[in-house]
Protein backbone atom coordinates (compact mmCIF):
# COMPACT_ATOMS: atom_id res chain seq x y z
CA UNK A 1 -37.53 81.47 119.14
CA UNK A 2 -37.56 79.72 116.09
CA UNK A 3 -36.22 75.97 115.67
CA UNK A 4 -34.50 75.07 112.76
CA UNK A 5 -33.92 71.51 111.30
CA UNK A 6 -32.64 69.71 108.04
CA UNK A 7 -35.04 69.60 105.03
CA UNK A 8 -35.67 66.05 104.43
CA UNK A 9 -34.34 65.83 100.93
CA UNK A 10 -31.06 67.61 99.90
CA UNK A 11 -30.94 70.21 96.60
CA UNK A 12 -28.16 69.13 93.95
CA UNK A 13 -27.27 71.88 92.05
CA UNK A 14 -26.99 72.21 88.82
CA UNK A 15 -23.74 70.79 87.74
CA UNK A 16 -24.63 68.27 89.66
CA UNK A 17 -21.74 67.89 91.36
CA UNK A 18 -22.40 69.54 94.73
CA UNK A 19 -25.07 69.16 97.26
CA UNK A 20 -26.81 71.77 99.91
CA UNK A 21 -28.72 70.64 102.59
CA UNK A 22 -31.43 73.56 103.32
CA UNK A 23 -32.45 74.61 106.69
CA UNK A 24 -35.89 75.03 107.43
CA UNK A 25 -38.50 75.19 110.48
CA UNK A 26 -40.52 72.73 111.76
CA UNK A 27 -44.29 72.46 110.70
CA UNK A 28 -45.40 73.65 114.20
CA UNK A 29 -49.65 74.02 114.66
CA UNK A 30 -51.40 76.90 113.51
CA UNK A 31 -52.94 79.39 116.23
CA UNK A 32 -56.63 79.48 115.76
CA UNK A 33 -58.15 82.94 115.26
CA UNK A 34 -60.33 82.38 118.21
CA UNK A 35 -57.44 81.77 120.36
CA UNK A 36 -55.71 85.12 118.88
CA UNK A 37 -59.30 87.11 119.57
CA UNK A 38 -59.33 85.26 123.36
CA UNK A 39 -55.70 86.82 124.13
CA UNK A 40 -56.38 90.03 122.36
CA UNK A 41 -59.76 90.68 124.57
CA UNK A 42 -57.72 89.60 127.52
CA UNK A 43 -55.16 92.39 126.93
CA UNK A 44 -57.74 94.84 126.23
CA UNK A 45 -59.80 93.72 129.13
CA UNK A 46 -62.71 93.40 126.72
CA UNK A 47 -65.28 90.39 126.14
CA UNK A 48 -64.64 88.39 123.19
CA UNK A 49 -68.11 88.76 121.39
CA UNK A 50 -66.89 92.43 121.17
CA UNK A 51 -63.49 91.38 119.63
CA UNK A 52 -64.23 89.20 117.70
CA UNK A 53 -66.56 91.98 116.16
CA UNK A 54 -64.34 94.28 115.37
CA UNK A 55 -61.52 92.25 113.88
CA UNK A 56 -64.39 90.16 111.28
CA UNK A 57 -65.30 93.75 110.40
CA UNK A 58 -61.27 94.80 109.86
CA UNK A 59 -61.03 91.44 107.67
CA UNK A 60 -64.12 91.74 106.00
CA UNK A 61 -62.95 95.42 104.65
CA UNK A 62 -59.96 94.69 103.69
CA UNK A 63 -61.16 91.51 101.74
CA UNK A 64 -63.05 94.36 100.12
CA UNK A 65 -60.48 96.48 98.84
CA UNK A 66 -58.66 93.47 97.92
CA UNK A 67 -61.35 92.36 95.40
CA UNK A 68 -61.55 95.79 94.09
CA UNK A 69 -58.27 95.70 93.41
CA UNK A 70 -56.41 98.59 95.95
CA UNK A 71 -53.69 97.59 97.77
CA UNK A 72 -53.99 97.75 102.14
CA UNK A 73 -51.45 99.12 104.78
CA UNK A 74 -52.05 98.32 108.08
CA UNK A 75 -49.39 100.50 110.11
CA UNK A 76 -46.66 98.56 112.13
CA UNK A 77 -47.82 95.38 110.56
CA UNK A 78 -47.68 95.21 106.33
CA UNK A 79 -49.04 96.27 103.00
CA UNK A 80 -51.40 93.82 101.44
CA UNK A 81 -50.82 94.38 97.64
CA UNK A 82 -52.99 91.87 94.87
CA UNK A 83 -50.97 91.04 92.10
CA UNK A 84 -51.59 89.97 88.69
CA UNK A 85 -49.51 87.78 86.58
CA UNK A 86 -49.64 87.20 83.23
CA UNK A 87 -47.99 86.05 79.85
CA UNK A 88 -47.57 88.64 76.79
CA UNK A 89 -49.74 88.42 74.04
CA UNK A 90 -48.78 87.80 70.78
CA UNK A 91 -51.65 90.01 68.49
CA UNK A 92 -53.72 92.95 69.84
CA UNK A 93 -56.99 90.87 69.85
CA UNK A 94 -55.06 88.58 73.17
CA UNK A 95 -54.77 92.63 74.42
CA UNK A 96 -58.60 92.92 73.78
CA UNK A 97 -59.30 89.20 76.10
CA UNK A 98 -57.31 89.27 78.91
CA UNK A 99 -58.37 86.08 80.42
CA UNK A 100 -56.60 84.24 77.99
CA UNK A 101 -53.08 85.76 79.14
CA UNK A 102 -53.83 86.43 82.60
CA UNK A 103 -52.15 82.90 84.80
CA UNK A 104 -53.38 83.67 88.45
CA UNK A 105 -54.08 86.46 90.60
CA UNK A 106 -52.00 86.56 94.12
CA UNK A 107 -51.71 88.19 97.17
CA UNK A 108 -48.50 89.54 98.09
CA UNK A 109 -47.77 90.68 101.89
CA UNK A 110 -44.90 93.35 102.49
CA UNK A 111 -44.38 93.28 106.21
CA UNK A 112 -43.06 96.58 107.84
CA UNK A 113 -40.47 97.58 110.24
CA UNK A 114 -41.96 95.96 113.35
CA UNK A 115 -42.40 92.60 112.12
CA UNK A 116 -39.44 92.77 110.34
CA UNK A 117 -37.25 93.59 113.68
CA UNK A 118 -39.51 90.52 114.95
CA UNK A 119 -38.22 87.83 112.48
CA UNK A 120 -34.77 89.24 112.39
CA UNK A 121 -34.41 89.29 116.64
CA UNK A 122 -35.71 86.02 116.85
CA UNK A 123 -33.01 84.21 116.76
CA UNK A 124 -32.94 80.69 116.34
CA UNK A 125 -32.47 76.91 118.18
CA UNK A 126 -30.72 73.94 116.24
CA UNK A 127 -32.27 70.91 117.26
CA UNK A 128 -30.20 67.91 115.70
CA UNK A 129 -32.87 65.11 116.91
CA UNK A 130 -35.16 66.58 114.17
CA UNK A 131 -32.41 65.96 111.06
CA UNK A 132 -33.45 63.19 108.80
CA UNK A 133 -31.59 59.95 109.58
């Protein structure tokens, strides 16, 4: 279950007139992918040498496809998609040097259905001790 509290500063909007307080979650800890690999060996009643193995090589092939610029489903989890922003050029020769109108490169995660039910039955727990005072 997910906790909510206040964000510590409040958003004025633009006609300055009216405030919003936004609701956020806590910064909770990270889990540590060894931790992850640990539970998932448990549950699949393999050691975690052997785990740990096979999910490096699952990361390490999707990191290549990333680089190479194809986008990654993973079924019942998301579609990894890079994505390239940049600003339009103003002659053909910008065209002809695209690192001067490229701004970044990102990575852009489109969950699917089961993680999405996830999120969305998770509900959530307002905890008024963590509001800003």
């Amino acid at each position: 279950m997910l906790i909510v509290r206040k964000a510590k500063k409040k958003i004025v909007r633009p006609d300055g007139l009216h405030e919003a307080w936004v609701y956020q979650s806590p910064a909770l800890p990270l889990i540590a992918f060894k931790d992850v690999v640990k539970e998932c060996a448990e549950s699949c009643g393999e050691h975690p040498s052997k785990t740990t193995g096979v999910v490096a090589a699952l990361m390490d092939r999707i990191a290549h496809y990333l680089k190479i610029g194809r986008s990654v489903r993973i079924d019942g989890i998301g579609t990894l998609k890079p994505v390239i922003s940049s600003e339009s050029a103003a002659t053909a020769e910008e065209l002809d040097t695209p690192e001067i109108s490229i701004k970044g490169v990102k990575l852009r995660f489109y969950p699917h259905q089961p993680l999405q039910q996830a999120i969305a039955e998770n509900g959530y727990e307002y905890q008024p001790e963590l509001d800003d005072k």
